[in-house]
Protein backbone atom coordinates (compact mmCIF):
# COMPACT_ATOMS: atom_id res chain seq x y z
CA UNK A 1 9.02 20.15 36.77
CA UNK A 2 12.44 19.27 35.65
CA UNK A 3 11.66 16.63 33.86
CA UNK A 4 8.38 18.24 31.88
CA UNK A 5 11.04 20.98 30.94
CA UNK A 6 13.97 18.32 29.29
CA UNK A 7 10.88 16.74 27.63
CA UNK A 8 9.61 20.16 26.46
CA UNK A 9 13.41 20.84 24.81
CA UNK A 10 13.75 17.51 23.95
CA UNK A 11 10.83 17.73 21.52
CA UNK A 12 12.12 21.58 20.65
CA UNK A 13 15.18 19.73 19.54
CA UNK A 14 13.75 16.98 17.28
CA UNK A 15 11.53 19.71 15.26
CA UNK A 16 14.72 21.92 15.06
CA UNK A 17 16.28 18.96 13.40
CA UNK A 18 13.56 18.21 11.41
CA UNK A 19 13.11 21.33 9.40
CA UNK A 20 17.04 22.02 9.82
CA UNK A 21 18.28 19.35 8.00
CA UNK A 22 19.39 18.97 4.22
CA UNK A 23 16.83 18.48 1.61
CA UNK A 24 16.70 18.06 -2.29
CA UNK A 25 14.38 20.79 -3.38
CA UNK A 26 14.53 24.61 -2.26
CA UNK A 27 11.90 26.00 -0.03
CA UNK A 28 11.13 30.03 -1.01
CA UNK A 29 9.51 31.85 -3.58
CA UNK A 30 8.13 34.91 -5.42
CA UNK A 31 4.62 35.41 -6.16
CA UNK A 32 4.26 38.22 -8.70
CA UNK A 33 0.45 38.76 -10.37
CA UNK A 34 -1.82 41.57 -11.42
CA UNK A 35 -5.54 41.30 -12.77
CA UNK A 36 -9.24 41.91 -12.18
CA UNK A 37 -10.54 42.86 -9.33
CA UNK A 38 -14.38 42.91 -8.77
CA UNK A 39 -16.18 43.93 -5.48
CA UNK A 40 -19.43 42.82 -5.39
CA UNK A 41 -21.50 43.55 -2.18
CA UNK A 42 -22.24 45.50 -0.30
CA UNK A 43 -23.02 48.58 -2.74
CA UNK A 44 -26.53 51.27 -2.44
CA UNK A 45 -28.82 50.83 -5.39
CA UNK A 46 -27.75 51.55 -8.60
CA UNK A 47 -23.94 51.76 -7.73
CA UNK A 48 -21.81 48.85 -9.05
CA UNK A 49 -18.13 48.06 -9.98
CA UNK A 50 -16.94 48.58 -13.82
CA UNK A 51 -16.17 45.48 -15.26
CA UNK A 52 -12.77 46.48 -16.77
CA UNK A 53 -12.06 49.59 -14.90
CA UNK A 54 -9.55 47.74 -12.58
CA UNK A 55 -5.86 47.96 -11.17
CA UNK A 56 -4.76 45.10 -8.89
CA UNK A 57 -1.67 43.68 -8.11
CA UNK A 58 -0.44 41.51 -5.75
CA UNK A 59 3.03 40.51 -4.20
CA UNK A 60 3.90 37.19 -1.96
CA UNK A 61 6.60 35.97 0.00
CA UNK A 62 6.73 31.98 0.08
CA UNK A 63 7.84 29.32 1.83
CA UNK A 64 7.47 25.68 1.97
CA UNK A 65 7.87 23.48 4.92
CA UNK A 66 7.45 20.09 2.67
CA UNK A 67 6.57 19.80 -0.71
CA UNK A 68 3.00 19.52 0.56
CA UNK A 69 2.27 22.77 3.09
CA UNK A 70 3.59 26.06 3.26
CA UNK A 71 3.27 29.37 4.49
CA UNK A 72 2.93 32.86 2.59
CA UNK A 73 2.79 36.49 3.10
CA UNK A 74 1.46 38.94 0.77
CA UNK A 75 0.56 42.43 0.11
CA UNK A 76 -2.18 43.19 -2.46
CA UNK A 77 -3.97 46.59 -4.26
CA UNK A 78 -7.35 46.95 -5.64
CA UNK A 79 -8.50 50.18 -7.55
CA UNK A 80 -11.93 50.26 -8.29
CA UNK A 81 -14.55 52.79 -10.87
CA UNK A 82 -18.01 52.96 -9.48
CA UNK A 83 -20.83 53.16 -12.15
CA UNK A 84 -22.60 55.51 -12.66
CA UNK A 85 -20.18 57.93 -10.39
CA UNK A 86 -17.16 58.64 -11.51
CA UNK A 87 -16.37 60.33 -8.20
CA UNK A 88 -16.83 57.50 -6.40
CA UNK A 89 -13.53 55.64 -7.22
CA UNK A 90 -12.23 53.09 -4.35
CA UNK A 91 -8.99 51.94 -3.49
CA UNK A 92 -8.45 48.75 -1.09
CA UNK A 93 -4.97 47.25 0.46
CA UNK A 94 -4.49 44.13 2.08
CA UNK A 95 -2.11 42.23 3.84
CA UNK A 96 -2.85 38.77 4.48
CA UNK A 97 -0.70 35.40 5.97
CA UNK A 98 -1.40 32.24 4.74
CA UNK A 99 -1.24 28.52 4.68
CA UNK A 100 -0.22 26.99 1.57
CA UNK A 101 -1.85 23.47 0.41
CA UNK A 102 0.64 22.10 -2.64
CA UNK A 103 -2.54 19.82 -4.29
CA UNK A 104 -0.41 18.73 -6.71
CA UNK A 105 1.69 17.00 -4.67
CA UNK A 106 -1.11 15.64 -2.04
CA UNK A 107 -2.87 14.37 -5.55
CA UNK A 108 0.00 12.72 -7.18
CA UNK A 109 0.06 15.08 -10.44
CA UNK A 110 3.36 13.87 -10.95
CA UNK A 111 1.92 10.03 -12.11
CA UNK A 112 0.05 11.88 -15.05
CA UNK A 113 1.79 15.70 -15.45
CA UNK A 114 4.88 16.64 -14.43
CA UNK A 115 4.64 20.36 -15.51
CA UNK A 116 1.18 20.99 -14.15
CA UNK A 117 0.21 21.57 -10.53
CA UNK A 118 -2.35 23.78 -8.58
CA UNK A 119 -2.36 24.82 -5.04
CA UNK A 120 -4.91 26.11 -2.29
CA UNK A 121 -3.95 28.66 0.30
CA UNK A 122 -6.40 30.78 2.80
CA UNK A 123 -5.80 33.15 5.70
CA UNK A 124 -6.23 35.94 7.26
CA UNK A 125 -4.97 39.60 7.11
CA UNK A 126 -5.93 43.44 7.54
CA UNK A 127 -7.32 45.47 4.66
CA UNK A 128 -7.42 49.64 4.12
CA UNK A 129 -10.29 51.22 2.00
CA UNK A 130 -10.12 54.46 0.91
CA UNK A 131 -12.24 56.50 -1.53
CA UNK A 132 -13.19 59.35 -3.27
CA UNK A 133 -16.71 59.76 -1.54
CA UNK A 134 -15.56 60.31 2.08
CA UNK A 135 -12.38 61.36 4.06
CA UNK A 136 -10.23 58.87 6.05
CA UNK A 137 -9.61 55.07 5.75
CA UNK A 138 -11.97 52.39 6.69
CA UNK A 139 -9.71 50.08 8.26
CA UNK A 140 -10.71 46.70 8.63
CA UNK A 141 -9.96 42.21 8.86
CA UNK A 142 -10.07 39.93 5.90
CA UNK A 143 -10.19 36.28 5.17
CA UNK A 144 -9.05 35.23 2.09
CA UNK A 145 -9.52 31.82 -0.07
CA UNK A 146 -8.02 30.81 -3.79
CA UNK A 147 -6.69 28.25 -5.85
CA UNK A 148 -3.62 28.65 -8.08
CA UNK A 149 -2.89 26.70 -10.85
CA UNK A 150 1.17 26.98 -12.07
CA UNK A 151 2.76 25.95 -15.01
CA UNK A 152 6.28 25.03 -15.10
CA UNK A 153 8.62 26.75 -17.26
CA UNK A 154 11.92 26.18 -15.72
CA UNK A 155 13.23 24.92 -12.34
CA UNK A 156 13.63 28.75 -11.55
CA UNK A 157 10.16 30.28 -12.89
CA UNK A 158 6.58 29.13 -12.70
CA UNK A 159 3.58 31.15 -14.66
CA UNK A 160 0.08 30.60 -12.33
CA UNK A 161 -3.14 31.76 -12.59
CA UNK A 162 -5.14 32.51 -9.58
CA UNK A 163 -9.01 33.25 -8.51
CA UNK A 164 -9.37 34.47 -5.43
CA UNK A 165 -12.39 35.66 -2.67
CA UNK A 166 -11.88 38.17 -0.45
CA UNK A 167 -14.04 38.59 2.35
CA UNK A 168 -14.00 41.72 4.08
CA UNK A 169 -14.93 41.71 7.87
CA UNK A 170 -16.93 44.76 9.81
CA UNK A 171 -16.47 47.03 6.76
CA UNK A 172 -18.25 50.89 7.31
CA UNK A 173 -18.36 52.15 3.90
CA UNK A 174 -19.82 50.63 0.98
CA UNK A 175 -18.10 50.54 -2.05
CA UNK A 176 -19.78 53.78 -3.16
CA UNK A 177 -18.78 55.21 -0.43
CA UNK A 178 -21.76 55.42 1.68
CA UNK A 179 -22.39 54.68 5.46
CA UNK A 180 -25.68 52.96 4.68
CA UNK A 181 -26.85 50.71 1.93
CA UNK A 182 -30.68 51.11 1.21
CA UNK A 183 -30.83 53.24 4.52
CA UNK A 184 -29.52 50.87 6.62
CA UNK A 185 -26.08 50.81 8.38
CA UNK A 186 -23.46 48.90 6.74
CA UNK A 187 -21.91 47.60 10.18
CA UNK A 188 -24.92 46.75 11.93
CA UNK A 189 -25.81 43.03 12.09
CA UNK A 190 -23.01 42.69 9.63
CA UNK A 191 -19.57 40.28 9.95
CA UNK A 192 -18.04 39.65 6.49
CA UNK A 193 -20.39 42.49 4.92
CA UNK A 194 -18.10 42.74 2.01
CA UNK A 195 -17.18 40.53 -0.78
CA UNK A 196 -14.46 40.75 -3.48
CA UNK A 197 -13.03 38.49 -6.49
CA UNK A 198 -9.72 39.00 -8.21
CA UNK A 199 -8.38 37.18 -11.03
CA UNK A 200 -4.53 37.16 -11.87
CA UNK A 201 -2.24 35.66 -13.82
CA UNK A 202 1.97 35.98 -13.04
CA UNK A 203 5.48 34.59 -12.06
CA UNK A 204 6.55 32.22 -8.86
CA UNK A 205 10.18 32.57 -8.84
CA UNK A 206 12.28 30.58 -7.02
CA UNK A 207 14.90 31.34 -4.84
CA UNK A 208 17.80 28.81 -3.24
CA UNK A 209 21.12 26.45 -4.67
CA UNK A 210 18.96 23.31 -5.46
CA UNK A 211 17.88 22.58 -8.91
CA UNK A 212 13.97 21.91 -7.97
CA UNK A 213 11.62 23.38 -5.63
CA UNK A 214 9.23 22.20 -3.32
CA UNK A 215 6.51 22.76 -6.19
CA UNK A 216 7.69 20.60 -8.25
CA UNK A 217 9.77 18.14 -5.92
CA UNK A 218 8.94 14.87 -6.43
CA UNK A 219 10.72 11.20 -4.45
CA UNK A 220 10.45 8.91 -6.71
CA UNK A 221 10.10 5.94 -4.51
CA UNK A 222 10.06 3.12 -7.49
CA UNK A 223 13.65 2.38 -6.89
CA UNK A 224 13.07 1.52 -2.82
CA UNK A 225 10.10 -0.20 -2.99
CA UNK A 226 11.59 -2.38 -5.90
CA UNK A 227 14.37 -3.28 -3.10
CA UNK A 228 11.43 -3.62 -0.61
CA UNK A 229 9.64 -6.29 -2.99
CA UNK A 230 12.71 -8.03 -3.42
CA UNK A 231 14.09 -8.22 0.28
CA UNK A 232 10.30 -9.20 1.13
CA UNK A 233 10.85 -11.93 -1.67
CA UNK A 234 14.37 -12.75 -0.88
CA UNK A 235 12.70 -13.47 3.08
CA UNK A 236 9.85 -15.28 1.94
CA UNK A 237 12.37 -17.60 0.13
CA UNK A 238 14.24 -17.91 2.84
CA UNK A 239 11.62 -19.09 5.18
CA UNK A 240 10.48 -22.00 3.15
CA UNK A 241 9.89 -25.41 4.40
CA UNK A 242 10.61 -27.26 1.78
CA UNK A 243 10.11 -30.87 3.72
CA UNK A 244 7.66 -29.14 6.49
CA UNK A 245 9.78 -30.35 9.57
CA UNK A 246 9.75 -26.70 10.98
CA UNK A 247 13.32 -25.88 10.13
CA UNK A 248 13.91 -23.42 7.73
CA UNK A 249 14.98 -24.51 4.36
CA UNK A 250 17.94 -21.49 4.60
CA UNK A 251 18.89 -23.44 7.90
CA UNK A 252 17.98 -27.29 7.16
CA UNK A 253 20.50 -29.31 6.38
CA UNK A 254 18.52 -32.15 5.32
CA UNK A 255 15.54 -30.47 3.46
CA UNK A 256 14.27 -33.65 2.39
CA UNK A 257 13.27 -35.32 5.65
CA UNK A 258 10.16 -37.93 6.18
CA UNK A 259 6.85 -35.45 6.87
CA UNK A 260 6.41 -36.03 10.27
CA UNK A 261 9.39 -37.57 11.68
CA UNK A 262 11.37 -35.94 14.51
CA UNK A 263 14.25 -33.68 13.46
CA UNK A 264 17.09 -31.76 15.12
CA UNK A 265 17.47 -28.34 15.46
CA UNK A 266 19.34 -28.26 11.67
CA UNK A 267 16.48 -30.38 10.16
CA UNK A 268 18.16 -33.54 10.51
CA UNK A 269 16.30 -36.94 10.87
CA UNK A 270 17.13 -38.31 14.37
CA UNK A 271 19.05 -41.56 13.77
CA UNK A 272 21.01 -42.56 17.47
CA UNK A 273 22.11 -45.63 16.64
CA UNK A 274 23.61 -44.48 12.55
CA UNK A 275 21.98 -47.54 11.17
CA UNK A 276 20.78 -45.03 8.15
CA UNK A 277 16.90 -45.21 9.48
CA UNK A 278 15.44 -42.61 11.46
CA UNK A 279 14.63 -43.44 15.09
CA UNK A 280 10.90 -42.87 14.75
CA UNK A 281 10.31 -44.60 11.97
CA UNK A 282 12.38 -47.48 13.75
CA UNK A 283 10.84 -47.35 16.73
CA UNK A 284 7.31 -47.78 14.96
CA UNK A 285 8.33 -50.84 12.84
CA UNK A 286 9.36 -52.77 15.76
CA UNK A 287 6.18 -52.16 17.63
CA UNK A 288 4.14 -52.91 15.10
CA UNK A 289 6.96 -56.15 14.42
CA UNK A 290 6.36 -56.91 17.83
CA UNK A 291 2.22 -56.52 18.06
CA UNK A 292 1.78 -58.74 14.85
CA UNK A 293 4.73 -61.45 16.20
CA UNK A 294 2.72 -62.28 19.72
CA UNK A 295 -0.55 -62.72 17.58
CA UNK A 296 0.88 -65.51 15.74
CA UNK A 297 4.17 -67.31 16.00
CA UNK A 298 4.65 -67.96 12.60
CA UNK A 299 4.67 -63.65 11.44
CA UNK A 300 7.63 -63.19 9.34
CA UNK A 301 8.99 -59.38 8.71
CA UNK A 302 8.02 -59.49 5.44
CA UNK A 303 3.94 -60.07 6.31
CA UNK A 304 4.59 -57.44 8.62
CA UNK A 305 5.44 -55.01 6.25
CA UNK A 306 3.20 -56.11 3.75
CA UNK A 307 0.67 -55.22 6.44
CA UNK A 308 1.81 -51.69 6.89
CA UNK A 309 1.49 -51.36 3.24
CA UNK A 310 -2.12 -52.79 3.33
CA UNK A 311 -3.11 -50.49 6.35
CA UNK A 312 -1.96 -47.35 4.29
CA UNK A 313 1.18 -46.78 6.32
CA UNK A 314 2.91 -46.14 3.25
CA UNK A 315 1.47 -43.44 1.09
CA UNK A 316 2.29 -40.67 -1.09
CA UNK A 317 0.81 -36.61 -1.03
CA UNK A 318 -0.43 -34.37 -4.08
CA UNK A 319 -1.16 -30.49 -3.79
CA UNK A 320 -4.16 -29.34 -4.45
CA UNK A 321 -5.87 -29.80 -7.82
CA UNK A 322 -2.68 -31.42 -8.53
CA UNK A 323 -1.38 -35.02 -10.51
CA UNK A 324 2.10 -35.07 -9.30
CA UNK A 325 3.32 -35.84 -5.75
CA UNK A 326 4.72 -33.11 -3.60
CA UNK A 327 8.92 -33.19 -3.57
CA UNK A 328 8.99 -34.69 0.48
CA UNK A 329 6.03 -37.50 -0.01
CA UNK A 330 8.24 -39.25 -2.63
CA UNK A 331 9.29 -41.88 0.32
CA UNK A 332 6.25 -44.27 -0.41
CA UNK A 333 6.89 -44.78 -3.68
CA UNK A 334 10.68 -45.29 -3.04
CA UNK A 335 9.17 -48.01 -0.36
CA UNK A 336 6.82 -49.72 -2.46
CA UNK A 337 9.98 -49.93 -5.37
CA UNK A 338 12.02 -51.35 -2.50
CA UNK A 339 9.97 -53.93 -1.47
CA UNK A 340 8.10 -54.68 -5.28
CA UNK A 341 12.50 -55.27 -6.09
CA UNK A 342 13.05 -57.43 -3.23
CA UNK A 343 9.81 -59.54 -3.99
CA UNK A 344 9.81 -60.23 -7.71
CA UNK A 345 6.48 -61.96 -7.10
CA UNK A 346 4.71 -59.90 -5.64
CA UNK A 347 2.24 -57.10 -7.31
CA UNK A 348 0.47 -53.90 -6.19
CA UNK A 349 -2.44 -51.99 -6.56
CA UNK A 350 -2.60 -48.58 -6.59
CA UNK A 351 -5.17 -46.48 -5.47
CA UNK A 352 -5.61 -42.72 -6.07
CA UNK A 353 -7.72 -40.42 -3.97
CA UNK A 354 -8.89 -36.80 -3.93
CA UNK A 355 -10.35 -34.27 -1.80
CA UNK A 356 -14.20 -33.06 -1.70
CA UNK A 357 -13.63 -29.79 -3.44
CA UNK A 358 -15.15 -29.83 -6.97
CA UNK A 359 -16.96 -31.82 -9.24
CA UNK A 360 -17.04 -35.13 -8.34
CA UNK A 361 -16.87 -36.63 -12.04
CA UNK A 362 -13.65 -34.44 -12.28
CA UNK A 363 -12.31 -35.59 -8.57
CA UNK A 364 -12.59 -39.31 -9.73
CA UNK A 365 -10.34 -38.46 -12.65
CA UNK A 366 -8.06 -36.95 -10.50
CA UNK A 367 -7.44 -39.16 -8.33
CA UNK A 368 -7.28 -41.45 -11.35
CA UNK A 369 -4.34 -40.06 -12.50
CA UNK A 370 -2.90 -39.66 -9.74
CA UNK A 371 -2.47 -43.76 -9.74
CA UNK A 372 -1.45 -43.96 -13.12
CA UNK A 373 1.21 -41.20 -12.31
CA UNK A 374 2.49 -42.94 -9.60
CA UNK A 375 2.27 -46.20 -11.45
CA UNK A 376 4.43 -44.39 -14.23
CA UNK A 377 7.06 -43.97 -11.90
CA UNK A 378 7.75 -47.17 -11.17
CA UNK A 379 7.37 -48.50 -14.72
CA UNK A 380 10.11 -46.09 -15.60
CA UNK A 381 12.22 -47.39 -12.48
CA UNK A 382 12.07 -50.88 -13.72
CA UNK A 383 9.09 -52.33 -12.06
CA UNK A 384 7.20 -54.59 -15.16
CA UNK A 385 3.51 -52.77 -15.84
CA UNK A 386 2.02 -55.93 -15.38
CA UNK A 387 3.03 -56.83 -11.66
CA UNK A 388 0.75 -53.22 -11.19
CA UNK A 389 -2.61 -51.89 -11.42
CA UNK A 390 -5.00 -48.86 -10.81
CA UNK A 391 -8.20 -47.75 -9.39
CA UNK A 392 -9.73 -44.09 -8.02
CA UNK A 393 -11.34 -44.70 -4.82
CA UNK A 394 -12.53 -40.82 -5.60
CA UNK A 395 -13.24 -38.53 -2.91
CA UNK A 396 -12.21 -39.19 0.59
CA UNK A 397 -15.16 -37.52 2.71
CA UNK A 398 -13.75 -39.22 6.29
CA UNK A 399 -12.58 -35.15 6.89
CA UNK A 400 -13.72 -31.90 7.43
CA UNK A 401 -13.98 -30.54 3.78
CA UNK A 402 -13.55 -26.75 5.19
CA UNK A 403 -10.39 -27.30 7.21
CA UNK A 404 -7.33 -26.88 4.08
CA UNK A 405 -4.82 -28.98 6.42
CA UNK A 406 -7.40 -31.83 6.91
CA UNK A 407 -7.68 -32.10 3.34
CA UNK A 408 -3.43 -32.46 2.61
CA UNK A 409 -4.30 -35.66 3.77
CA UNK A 410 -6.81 -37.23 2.16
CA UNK A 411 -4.97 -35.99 -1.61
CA UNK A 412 -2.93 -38.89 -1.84
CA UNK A 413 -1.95 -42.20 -3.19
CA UNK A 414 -1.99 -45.77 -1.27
CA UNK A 415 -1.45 -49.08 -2.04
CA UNK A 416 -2.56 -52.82 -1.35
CA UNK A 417 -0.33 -55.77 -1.77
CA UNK A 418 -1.51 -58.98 -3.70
């Protein structure tokens, strides 16, 4: 029980705070109108309303929780001239509460009109007909319904227009002033048994310190979500993987590391013994050293690396739809200019290769260029055009075409040593 009761203040507490504390815009208002009024039903043949022989007014107290809902209580008067009767005359007063719905700001007029705005409100409320045809009041509910539209004309005074429907609930009289309509009682079988329209026009004037109310308060968010984009961007930046060894690029301090080859927790290539190749890589060579040197006695280092290079060991990545290799695949090409410098009589061949997606004419020349790109590179490092040349093996089809990282590694360039 205890606890159910801190929870129950707890939550009192919050709410307090929530409609307690500061805000940019004040909250209450004015209403002032006065208009047409029109009942319509229920009235005894040949009795109606005159058009223009009207007196209504109506006064509202306002307030606004948010710039969206509100609350408001008002008092309103109806005088009414029944045709053909003159002595008929009616007189109606209401009081009503009601909830407030600020449509201007749930629709975002402030994008397109920052003067215009319209509201909805409904409620409930008690209502007091008198009349010249009988003695007495006939007291009775109402529910109310009407849309306001406002017009700004300074941060302290609004002009609106407003069409309302009253519906009057287990009225006695008619409007004439009769007990029965056609010969029938009024309040039997009836609920809302009368019905009444009033058009106004008037003030809202605000009350409070601020400089805006909750009409016409609007956050203008650009400013935040302008910081959001570029914290989101800022993070996004920050989280590359430039070299795709899993280490952030903010936190790698060696963003160029071989693809694949094991790193440290700063993105550094694991070299134990500091002989300037990673251990991997190391480790790999001498196996594959060692598996070619017991098949034949007379394996030198260099056939064994020439063999790498002929097995596509050494290769080189594009990006998608792309002719120039991706910033961390440069390392074959730097290999092949190694070993094409060391061995001045040696020459290469390089082949260019592409992925399934698209044309294949147009994947041919792709991978085309992609040769003759990499074959530019070395020109312009010194290697003589004439120790290389190029060919498209075209698409590469050895890999599921719908998986995207499968296909990373069939865009590439390899080579073959003559």
């Amino acid at each position: 029980m205890k606890r159910k009761l801190f929870t129950l203040l707890a939550l009192f507490s919050v709410s307090f705070l929530a409609f307690s504390q500061e805000v940019e815009y004040n909250r209450w208002s004015v209403d002032l109108n006065g208009g047409l009024t029109k009942p319509s039903n229920p009235f005894n043949a040949g009795f109606y309303a005159k058009t223009f022989g009207f007196v209504h007014g109506d006064l509202g107290i306002r307030y606004m929780f948010n710039p969206k809902f509100g609350v408001k209580a008002d008092f309103g008067y109806d005088q009414f001239e029944v045709q053909p009767s003159s002595n008929r005359d009616g007189r109606i007063i209401r009081t009503n509460v009601q909830g407030v719905v600020n449509l201007g700001r749930v629709l975002n007029f402030e994008t397109f009109a920052k003067s215009l705005n319209l509201q909805l409100h409904s409620g409930f409320g008690w209502s007091a007909f008198t009349s010249d045809a009988f003695n007495g009041t006939d007291n009775m509910g109402n529910f109310i319904v009407g849309l306001t539209g406002q017009v700004k004309l300074s941060n302290r005074i609004a002009l609106n227009a407003d069409f309302s429907y009253i519906g009057l609930i287990s009225q006695h009289y008619t409007f004439d002033g009769s007990l029965t309509q056609n010969g029938i009682p009024v309040s039997e079988g009836r609920t809302f048994n009368g019905d009444m329209y009033n058009a106004t026009i008037g003030l809202s004037i605000y009350l409070g310190k601020k400089s805006v109310h909750a009409d016409w308060y609007y956050e203008d968010k650009t400013g935040e979500l302008q910081a959001l984009e570029k914290r989101i961007a800022d993070l996004e930046t920050m989280l590359q993987d430039t070299d795709r060894d899993g280490i952030p690029d903010y936190l790698d301090a060696e963003n160029n590391s071989i693809a694949g080859v094991m790193v440290d927790n700063k993105g550094r290539m694991i070299d134990m013994n500091k002989n300037g190749i990673p251990d991997e890589i190391e480790k790999y060579v001498d196996g594959k050293m060692a598996k070619y040197s017991s098949n034949t006695s007379s394996v030198t280092d260099q056939e064994v690396i020439k063999k790498l290079i002929n097995d596509g060991y050494v290769t080189t990545y594009f990006d998608f739809n792309k002719a120039t290799p991706t910033n961390v695949s440069t390392e074959g090409i730097d290999f092949i200019l190694t070993y094409l410098r060391n061995n001045p009589s040696e020459s290469v061949q390089i082949i260019g290769h592409a992925d399934e997606i698209g044309k294949t004419t147009y994947n041919n020349k792709l991978a085309l260029q992609r040769a003759n790109n990499v074959k530019n590179i070395l020109v312009k490092a010194g290697i003589a055009e004439g120790r290389m040349t190029t060919i498209s093996a075209g698409e590469d089809t050895s890999v599921d075409p719908a998986s995207s990282g499968a296909r990373k590694l069939v865009r590439r360039v390899t080579f073959k040593v003559k």
